[in-house]
N, C-alpha and C. Protein backbone atom coordinates (compact mmCIF):
# COMPACT_ATOMS: atom_id res chain seq x y z
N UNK A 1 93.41 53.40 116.80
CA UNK A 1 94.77 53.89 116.91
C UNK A 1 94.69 55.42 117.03
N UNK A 2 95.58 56.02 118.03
CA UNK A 2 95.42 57.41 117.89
C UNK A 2 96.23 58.10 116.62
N UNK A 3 95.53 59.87 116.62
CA UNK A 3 95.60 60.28 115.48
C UNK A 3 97.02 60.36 114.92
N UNK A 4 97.85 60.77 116.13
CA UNK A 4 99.46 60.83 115.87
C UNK A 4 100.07 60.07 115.40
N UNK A 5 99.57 58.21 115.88
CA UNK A 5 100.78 57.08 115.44
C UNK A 5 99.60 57.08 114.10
N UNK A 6 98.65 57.09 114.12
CA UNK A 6 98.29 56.59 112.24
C UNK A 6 98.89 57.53 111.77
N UNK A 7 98.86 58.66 112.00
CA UNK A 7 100.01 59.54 111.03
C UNK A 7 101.26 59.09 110.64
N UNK A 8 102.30 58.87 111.78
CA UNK A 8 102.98 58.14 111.87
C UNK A 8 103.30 57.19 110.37
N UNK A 9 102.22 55.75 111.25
CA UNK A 9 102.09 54.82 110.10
C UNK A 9 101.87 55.17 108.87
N UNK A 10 100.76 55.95 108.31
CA UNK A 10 100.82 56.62 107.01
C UNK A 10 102.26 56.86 106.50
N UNK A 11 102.82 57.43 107.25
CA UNK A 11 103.95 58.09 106.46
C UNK A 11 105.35 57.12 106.62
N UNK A 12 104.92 56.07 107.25
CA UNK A 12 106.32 54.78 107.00
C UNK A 12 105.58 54.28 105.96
N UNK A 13 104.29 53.43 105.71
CA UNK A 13 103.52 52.71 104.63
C UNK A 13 104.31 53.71 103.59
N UNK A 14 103.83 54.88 103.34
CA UNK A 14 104.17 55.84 102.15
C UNK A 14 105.78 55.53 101.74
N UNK A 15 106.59 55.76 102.64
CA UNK A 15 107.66 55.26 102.86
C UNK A 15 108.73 54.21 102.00
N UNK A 16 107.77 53.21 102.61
CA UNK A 16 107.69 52.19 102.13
C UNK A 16 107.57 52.07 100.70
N UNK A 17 106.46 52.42 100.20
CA UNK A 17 105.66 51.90 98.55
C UNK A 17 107.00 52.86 98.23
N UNK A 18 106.92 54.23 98.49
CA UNK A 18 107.67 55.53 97.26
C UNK A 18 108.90 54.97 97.18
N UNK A 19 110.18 53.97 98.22
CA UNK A 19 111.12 53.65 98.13
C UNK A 19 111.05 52.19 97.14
N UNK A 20 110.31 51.33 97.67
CA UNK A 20 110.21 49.96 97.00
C UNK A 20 109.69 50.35 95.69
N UNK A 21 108.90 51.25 95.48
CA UNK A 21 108.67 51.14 93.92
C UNK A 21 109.94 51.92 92.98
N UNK A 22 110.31 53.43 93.69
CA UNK A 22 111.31 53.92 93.02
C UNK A 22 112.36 52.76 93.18
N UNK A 23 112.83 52.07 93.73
CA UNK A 23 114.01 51.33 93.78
C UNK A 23 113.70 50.24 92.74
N UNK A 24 112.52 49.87 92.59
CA UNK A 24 111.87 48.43 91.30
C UNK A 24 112.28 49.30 89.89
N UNK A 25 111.68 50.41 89.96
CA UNK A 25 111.49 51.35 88.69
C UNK A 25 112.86 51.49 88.35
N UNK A 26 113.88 51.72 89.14
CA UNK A 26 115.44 52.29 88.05
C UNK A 26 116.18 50.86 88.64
N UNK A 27 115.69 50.08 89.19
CA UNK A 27 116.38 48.43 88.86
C UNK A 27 117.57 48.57 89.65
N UNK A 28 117.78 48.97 90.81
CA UNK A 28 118.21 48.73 92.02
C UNK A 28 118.59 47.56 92.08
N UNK A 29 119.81 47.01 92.42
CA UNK A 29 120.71 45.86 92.60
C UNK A 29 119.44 45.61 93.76
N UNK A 30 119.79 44.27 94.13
CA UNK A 30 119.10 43.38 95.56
C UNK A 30 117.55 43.31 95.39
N UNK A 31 117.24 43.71 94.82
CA UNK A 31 115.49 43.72 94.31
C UNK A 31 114.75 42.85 93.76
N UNK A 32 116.07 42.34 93.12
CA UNK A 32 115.20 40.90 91.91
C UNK A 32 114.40 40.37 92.92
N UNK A 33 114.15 39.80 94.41
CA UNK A 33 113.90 38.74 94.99
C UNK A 33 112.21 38.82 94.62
N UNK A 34 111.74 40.67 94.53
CA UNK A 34 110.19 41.22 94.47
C UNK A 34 110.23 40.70 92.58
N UNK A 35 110.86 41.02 91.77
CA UNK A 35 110.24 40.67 90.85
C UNK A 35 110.59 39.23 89.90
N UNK A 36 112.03 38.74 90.23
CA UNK A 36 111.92 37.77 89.47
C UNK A 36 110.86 36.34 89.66
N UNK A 37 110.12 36.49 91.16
CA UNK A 37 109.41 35.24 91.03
C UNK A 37 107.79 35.73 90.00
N UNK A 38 107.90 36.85 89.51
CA UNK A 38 106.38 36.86 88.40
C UNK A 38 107.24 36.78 86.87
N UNK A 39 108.70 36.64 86.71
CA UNK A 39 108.92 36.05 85.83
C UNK A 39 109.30 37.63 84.90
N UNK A 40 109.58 38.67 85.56
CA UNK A 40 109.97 39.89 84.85
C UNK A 40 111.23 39.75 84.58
N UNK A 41 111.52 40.69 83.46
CA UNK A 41 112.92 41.24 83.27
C UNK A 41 113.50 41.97 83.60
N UNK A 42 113.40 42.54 84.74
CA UNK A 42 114.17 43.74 85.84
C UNK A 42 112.38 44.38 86.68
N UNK A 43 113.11 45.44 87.67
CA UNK A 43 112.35 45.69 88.01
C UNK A 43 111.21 46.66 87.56
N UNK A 44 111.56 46.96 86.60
CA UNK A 44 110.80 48.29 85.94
C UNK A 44 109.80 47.80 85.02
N UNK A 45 110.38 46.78 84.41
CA UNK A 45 109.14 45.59 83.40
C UNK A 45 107.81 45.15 84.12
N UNK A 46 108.50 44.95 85.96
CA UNK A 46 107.73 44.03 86.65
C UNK A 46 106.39 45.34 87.18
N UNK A 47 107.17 46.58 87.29
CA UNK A 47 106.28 47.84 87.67
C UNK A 47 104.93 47.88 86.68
N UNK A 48 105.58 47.71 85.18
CA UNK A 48 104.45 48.47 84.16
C UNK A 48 104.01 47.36 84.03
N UNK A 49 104.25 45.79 83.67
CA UNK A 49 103.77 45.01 82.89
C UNK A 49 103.12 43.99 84.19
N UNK A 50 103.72 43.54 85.00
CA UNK A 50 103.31 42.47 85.73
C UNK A 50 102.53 41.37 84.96
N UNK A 51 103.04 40.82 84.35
CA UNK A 51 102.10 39.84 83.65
C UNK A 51 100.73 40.09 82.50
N UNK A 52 100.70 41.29 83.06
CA UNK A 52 99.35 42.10 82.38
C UNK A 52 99.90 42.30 80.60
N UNK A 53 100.25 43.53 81.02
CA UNK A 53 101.14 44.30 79.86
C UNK A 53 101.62 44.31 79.05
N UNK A 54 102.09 44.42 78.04
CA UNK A 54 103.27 44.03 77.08
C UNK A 54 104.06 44.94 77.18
N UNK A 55 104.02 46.16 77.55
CA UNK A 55 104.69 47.68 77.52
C UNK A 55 106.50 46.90 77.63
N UNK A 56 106.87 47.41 76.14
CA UNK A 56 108.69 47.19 76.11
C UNK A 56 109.38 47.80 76.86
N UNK A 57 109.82 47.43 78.24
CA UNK A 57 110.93 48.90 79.28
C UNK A 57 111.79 49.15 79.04
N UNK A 58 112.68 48.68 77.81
CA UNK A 58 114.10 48.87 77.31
C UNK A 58 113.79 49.97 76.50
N UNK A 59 112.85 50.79 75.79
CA UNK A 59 112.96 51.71 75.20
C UNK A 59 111.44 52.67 75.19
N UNK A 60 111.33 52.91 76.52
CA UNK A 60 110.46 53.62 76.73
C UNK A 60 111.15 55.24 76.73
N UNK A 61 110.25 56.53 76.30
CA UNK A 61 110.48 57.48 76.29
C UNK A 61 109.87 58.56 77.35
N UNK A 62 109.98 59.94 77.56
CA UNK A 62 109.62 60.49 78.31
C UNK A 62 108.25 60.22 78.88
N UNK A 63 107.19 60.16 77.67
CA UNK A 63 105.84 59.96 78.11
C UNK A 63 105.28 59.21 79.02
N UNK A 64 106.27 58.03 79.19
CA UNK A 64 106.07 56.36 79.91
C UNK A 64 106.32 57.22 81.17
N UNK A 65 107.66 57.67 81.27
CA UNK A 65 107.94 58.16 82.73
C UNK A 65 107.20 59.12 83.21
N UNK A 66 106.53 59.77 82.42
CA UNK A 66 105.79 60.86 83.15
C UNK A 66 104.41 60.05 83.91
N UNK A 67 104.32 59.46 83.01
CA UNK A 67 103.48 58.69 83.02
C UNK A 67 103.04 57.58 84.44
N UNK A 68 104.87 56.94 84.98
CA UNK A 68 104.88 56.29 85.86
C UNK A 68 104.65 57.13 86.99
N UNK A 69 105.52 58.30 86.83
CA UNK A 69 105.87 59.34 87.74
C UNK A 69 104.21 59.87 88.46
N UNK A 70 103.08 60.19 87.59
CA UNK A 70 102.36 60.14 87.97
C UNK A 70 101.35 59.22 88.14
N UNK A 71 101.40 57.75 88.04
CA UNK A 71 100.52 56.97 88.99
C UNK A 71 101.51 56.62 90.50
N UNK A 72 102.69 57.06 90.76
CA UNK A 72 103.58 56.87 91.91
C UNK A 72 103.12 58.17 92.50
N UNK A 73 102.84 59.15 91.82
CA UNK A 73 101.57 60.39 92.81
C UNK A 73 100.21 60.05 93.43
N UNK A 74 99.99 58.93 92.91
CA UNK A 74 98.35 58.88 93.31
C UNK A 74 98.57 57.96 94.53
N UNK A 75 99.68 57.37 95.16
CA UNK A 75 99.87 56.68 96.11
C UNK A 75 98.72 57.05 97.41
N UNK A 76 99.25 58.31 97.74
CA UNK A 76 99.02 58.93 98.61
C UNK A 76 97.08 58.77 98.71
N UNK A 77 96.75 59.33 97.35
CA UNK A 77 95.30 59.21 97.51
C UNK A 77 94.97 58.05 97.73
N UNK A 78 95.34 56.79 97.01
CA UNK A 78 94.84 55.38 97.46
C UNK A 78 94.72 54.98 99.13
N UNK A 79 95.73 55.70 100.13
CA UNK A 79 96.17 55.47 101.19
C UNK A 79 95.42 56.61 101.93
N UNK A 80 94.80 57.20 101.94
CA UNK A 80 93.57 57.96 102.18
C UNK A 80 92.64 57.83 102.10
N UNK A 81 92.09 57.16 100.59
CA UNK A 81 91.29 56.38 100.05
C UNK A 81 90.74 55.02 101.09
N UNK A 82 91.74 54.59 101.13
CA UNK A 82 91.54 52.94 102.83
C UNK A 82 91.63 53.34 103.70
N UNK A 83 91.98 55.04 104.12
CA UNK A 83 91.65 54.91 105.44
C UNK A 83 89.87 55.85 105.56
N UNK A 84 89.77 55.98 104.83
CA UNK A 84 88.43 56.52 104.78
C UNK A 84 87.19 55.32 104.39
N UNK A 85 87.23 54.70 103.57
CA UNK A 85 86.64 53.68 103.34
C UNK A 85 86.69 52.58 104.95
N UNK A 86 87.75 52.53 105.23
CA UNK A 86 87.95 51.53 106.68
C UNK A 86 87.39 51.94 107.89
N UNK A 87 87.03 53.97 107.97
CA UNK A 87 86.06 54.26 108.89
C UNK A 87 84.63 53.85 108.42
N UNK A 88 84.28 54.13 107.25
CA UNK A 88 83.02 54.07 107.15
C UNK A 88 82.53 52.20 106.85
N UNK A 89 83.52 51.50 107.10
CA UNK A 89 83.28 50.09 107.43
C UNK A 89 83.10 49.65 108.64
């Protein structure tokens, strides 16, 4: 693919995750469809806990959010991360 449309694509993918996750995270009406089939309690439960977790989302404090706030930063590196790994494959 040339360099322009993967740019491009990068930045709809990015797009994509930073909207669908911020919209899961503050529980955005129309969303349930992504988390109620793993059996969460809104979308923000389904962000931290996915089945994994126990983390309570009804009374989380600043730390949690900073917290989310920065693994929703590392997006970008993961997505850099596969496209570098996918050349050297």
């Amino acid at each position: 693919m040339p360099e322009d449309r993967r740019d491009v694509a990068e930045a709809a993918t990015l797009g994509v995750f930073f909207g669908g996750s911020f919209g899961l995270y503050h529980n955005v009406p129309g969303l349930g469809l992504l988390w109620r089939p793993f059996r969460a309690q809104n979308g923000r439960d389904f962000m931290w806990n996915s089945g994994v977790f126990g983390v309570d989302t009804k009374e989380l404090s600043w730390p949690m959010h900073a917290l989310a706030g920065g693994i929703f930063a590392t997006y970008p590196f993961f997505l850099k991360l596969g496209r570098w790994l996918g050349r050297m494959l």
